[in-house]
N, C-alpha and C. Protein backbone atom coordinates (compact mmCIF):
# COMPACT_ATOMS: atom_id res chain seq x y z
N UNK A 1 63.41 68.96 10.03
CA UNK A 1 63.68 69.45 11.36
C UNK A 1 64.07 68.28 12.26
N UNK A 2 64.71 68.30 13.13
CA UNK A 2 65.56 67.39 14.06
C UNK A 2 64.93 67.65 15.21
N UNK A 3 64.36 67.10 15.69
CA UNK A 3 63.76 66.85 17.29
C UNK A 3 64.90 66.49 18.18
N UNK A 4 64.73 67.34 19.64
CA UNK A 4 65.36 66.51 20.18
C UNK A 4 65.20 65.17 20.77
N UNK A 5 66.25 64.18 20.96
CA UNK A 5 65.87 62.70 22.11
C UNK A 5 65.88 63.40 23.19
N UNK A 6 65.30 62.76 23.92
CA UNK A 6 65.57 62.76 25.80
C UNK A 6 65.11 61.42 26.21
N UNK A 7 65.82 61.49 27.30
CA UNK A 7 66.02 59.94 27.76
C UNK A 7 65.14 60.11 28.36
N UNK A 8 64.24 58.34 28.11
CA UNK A 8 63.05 58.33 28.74
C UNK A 8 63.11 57.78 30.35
N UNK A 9 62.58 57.90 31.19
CA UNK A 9 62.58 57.68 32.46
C UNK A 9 63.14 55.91 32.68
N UNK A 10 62.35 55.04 31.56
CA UNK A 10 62.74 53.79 31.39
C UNK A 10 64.44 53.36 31.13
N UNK A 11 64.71 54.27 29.75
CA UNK A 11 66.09 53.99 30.06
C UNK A 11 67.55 54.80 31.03
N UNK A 12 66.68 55.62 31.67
CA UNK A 12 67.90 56.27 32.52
C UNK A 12 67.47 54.89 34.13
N UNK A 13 66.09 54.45 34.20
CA UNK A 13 66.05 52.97 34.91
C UNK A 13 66.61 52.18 34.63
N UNK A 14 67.22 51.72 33.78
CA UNK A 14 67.80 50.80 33.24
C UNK A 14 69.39 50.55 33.33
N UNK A 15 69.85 52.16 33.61
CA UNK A 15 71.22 52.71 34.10
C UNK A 15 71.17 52.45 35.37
N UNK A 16 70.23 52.39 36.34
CA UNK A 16 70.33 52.76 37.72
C UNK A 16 70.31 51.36 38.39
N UNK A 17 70.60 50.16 37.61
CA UNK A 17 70.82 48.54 38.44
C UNK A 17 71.98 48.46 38.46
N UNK A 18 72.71 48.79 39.84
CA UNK A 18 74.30 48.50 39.71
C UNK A 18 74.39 46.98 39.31
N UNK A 19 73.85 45.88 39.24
CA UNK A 19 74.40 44.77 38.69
C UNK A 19 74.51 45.06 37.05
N UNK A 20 73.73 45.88 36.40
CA UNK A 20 74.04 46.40 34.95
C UNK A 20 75.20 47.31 34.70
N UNK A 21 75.31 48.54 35.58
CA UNK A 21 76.25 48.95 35.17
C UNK A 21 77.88 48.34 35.90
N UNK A 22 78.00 47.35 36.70
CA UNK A 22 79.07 47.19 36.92
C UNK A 22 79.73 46.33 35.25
N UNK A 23 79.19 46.44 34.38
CA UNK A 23 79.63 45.99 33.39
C UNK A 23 79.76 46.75 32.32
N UNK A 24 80.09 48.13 32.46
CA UNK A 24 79.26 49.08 31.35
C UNK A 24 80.49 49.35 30.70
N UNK A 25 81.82 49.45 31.40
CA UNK A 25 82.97 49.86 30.59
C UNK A 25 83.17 49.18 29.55
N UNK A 26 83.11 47.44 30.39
CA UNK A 26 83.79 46.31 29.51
C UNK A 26 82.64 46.04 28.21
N UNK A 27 81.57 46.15 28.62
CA UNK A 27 80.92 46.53 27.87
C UNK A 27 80.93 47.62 26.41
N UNK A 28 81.07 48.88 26.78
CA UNK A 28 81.45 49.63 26.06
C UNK A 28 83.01 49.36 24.79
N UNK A 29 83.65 48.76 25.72
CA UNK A 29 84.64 48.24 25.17
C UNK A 29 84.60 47.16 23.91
N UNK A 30 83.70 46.43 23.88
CA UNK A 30 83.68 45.68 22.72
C UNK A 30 82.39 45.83 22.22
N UNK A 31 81.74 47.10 22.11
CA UNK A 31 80.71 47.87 20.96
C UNK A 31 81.67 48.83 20.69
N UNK A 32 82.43 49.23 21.36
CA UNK A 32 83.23 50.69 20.92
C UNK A 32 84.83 50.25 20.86
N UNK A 33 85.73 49.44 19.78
CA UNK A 33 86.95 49.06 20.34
C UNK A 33 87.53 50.19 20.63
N UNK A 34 87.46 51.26 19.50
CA UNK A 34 88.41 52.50 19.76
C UNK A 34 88.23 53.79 20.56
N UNK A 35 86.65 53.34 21.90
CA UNK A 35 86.40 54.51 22.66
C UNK A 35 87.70 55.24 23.16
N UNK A 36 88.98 54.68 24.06
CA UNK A 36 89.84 55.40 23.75
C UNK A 36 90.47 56.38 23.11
N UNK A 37 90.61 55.41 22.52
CA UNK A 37 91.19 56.42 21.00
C UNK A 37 90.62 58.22 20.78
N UNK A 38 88.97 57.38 20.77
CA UNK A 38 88.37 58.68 20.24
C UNK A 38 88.20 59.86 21.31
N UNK A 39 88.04 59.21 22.91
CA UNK A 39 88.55 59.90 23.74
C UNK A 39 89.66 61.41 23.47
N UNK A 40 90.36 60.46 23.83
CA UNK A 40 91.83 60.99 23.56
C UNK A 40 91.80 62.36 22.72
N UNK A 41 91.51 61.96 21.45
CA UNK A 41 91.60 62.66 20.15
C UNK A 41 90.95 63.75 20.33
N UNK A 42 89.29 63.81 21.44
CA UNK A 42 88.40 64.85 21.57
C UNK A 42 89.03 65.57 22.50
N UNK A 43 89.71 65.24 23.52
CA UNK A 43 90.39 65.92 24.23
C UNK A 43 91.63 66.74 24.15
N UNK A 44 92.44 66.14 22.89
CA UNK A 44 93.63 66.80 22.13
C UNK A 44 92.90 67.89 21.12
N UNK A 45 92.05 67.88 20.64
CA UNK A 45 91.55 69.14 19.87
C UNK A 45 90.57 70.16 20.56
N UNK A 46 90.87 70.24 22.04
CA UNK A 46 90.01 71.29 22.74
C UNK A 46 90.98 72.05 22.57
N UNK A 47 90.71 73.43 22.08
CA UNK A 47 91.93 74.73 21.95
C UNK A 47 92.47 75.24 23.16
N UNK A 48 92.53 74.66 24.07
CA UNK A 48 93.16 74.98 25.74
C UNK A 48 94.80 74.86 25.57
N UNK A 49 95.11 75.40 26.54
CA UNK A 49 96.56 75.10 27.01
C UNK A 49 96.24 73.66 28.47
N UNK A 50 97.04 72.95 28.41
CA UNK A 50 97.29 71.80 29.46
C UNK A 50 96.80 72.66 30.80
N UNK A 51 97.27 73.81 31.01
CA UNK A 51 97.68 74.08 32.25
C UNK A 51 96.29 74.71 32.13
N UNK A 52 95.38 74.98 31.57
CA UNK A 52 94.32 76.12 31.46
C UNK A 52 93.28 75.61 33.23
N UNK A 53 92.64 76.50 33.41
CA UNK A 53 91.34 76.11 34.54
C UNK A 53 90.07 75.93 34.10
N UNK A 54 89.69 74.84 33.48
CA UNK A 54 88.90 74.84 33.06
C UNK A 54 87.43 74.67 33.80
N UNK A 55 86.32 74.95 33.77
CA UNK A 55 85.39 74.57 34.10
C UNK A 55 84.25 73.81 33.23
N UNK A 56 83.74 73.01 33.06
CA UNK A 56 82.98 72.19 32.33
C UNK A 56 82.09 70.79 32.97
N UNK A 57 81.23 70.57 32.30
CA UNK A 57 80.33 69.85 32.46
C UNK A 57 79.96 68.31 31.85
N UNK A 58 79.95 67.60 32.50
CA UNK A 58 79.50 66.18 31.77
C UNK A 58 78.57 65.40 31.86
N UNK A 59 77.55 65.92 30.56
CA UNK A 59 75.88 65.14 30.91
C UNK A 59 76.28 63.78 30.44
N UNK A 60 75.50 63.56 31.31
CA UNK A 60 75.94 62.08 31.50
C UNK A 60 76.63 61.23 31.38
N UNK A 61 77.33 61.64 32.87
CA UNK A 61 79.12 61.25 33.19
C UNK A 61 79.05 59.67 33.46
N UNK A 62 78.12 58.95 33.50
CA UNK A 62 78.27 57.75 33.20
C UNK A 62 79.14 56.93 34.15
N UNK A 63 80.28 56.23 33.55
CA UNK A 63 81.27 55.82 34.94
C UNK A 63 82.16 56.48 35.61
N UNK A 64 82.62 57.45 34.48
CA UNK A 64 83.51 58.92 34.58
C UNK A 64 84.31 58.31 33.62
N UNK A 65 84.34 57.50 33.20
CA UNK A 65 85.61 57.74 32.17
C UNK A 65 86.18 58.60 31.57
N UNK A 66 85.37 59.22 30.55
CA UNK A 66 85.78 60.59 30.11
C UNK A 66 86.62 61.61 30.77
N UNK A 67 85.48 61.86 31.78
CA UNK A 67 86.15 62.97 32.85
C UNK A 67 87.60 62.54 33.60
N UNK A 68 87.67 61.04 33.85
CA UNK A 68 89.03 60.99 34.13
C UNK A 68 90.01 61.33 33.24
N UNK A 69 89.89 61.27 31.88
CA UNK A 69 90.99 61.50 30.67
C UNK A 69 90.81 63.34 30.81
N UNK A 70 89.83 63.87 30.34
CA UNK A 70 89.46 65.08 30.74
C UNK A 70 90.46 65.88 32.07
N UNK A 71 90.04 65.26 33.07
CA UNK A 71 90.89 65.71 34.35
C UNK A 71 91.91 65.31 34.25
N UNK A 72 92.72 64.51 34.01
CA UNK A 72 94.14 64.18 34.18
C UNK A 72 94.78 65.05 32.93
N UNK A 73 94.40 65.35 31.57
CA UNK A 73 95.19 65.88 30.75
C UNK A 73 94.91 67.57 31.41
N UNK A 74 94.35 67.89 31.91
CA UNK A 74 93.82 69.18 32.13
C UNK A 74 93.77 69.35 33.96
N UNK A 75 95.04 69.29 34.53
CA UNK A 75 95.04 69.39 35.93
C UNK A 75 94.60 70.69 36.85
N UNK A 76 94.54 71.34 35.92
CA UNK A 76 93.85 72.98 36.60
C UNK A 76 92.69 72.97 36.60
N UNK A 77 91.58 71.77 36.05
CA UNK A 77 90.25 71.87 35.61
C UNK A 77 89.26 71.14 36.88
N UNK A 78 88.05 71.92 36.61
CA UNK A 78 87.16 70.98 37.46
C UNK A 78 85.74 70.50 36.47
N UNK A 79 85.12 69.45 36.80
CA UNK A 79 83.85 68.55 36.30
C UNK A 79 82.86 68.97 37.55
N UNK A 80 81.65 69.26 36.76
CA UNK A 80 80.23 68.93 37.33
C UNK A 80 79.70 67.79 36.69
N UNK A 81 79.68 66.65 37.06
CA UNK A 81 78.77 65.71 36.42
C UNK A 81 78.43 65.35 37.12
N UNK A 82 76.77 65.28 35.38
CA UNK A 82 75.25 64.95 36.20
C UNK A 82 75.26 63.62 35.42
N UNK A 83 74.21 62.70 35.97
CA UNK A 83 73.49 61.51 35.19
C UNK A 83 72.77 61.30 36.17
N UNK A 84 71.42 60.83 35.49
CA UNK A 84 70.65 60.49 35.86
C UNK A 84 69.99 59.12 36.62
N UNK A 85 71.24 58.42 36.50
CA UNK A 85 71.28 56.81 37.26
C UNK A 85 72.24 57.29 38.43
N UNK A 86 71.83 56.92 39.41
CA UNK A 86 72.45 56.94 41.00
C UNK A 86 73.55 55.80 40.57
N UNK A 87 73.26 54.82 40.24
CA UNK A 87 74.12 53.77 40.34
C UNK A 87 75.61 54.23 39.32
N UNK A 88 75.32 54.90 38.49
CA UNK A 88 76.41 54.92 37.44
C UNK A 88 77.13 56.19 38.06
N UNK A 89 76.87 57.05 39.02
CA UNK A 89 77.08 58.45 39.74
C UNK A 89 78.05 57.34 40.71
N UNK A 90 77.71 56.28 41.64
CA UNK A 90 78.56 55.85 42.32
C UNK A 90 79.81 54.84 41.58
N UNK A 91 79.53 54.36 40.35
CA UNK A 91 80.48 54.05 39.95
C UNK A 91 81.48 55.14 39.16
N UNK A 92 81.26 56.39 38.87
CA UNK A 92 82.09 57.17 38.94
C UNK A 92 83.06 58.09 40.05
N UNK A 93 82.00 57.94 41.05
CA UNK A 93 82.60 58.41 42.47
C UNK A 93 83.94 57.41 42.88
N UNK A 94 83.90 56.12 42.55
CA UNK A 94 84.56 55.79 42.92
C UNK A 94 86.17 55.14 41.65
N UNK A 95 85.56 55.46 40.22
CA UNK A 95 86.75 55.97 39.43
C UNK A 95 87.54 57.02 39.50
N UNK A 96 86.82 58.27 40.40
CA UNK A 96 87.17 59.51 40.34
C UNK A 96 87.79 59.60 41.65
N UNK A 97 88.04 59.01 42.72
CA UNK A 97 87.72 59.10 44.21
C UNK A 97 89.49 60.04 44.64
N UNK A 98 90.36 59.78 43.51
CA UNK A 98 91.20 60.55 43.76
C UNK A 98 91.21 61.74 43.31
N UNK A 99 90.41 62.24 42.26
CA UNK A 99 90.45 63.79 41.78
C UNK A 99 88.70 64.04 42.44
N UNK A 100 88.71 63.70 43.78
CA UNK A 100 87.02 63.95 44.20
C UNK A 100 87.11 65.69 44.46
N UNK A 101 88.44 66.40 44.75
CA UNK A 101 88.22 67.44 44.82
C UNK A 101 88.21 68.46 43.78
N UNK A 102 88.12 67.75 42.45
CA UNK A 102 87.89 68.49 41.25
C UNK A 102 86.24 68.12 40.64
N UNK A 103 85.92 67.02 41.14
CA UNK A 103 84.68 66.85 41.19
C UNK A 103 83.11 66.91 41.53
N UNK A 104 82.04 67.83 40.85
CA UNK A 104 81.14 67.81 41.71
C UNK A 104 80.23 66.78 41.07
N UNK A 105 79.37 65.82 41.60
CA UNK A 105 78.06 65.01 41.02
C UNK A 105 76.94 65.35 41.41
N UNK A 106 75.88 65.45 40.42
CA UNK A 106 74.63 65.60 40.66
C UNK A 106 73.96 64.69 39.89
N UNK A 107 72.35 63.90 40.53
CA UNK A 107 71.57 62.94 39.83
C UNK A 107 70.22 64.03 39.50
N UNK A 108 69.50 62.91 38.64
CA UNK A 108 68.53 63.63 38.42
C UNK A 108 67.46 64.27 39.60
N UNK A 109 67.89 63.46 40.82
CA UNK A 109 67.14 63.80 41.82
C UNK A 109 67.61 65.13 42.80
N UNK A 110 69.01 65.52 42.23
CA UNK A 110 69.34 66.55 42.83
C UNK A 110 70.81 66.11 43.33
């Protein structure tokens, strides 16, 4: 049987030092060379049409990256993303700051 994880209060703290996450992409970037890539690829095999309205959700939207590839291939669509670090919520607010009206954010605090 498979338990679920949940993030423990410690490491969603650990998200929430903007001097940590202002490094999280570049970061990500050389543990993950081909996050792109794989991006991409998850977003080309959603059975939608381009033009569809989508509504969807992103636990833990992190810097927004995703959701920017997400929103830009899919311009009819809107994002609720949650995470639980304030700090990583404002560094997506402000990746996202031009599709803010397709965007809603919520933290764990509400």
């Amino acid at each position: 049987m498979v338990r679920p994880v949940r993030m423990t209060e410690q490491s969603i703290t650990a998200y929430d030092v903007s001097q940590r996450v202002k490094t999280y992409d570049a970061d990500m970037e050389l543990m993950h060379p081909n996050r792109s890539k794989m991006v991409q690829v998850a977003i080309e095999v959603l059975p939608f049409p381009r033009t569809a309205a989508l509504r969807a959700i992103d636990l833990g939207i992190g810097t927004g990256y995703f959701t920017k590839q997400f929103l830009d291939h899919f311009p009819n669509s809107r994002i609720l993303g949650i995470d639980g670090a304030q700090a990583m919520v404002e560094l997506a607010k402000a990746r996202l700051r031009f599709l803010a009206s397709r965007v809603q954010f919520a933290t764990r605090s509400g």
